[in-house]
Protein backbone atom coordinates (compact mmCIF):
# COMPACT_ATOMS: atom_id res chain seq x y z
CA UNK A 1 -65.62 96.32 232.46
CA UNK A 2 -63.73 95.18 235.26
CA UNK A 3 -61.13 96.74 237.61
CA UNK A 4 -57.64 95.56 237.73
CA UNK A 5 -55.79 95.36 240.89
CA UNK A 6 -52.22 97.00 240.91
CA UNK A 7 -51.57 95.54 244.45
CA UNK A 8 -52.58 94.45 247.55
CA UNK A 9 -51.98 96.19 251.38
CA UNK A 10 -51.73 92.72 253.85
CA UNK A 11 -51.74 93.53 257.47
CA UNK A 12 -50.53 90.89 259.94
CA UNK A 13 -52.70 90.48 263.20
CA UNK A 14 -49.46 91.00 265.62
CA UNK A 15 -46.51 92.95 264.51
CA UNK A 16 -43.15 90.84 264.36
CA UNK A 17 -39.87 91.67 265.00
CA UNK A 18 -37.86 92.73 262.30
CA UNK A 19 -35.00 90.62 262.95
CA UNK A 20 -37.88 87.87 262.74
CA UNK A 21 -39.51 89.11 259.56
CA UNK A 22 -37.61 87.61 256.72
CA UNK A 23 -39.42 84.23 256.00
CA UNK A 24 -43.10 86.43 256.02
CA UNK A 25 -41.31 88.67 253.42
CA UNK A 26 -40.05 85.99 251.25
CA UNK A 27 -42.80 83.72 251.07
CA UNK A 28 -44.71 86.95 250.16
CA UNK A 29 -41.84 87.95 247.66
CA UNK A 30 -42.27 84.27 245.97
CA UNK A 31 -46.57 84.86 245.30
CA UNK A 32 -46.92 85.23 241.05
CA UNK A 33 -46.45 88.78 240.09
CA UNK A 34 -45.09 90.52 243.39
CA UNK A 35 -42.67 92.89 242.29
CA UNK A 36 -42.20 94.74 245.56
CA UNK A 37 -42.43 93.67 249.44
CA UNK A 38 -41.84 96.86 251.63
CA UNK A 39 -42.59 96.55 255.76
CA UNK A 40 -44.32 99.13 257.32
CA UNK A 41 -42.51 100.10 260.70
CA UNK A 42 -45.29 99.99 263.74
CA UNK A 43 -45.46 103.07 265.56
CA UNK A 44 -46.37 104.78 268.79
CA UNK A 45 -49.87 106.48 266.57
CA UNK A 46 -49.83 102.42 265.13
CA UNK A 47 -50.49 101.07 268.57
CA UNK A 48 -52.70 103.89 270.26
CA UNK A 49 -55.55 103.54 267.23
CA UNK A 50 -55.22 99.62 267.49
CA UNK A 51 -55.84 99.84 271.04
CA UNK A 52 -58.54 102.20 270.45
CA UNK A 53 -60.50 100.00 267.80
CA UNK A 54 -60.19 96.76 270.09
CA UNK A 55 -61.92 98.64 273.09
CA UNK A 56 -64.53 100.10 270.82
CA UNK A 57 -65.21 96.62 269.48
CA UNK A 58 -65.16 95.31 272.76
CA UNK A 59 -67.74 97.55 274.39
CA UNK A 60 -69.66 97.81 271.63
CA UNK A 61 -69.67 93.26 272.31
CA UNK A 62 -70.30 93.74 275.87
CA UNK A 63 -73.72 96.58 275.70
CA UNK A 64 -74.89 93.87 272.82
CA UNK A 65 -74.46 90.97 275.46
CA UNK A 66 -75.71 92.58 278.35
CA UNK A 67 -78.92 93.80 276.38
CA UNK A 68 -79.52 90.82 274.55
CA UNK A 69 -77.34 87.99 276.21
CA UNK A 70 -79.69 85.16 278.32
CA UNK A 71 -77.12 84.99 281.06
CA UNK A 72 -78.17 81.09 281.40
């Protein structure tokens, strides 16, 4: 048996204006069997765990290069 999908959460790698957001929202509006398009307003909590996860990443990139990284 296989699962069926009732949608799909997309998450854009910058935020964008909102003023700015109208062509994202109606190209994604025009894909077969979107019913529904809602934004989801960036906020302060948004930002702080985004910043978070990128310096996690980033150390965690840095300890892996400086234990196995040939600094040639």
């Amino acid at each position: 048996m296989t699962d069926r999908h009732a949608g799909y959460l997309v998450v854009l790698k910058d935020s964008i204006r909102e003023d700015d957001d109208q062509a994202t929202l109606q190209a994604i509006q025009q894909i077969k069997g979107v019913i529904s398009v809602q934004p989801i307003v960036s906020d302060p909590k948004m930002e702080i765990a985004q910043t978070q996860a990128t310096y996690v990443v980033a150390e965690a990139v840095i300890k892996f290069i400086a234990k196995y990284g040939k600094g040639d």
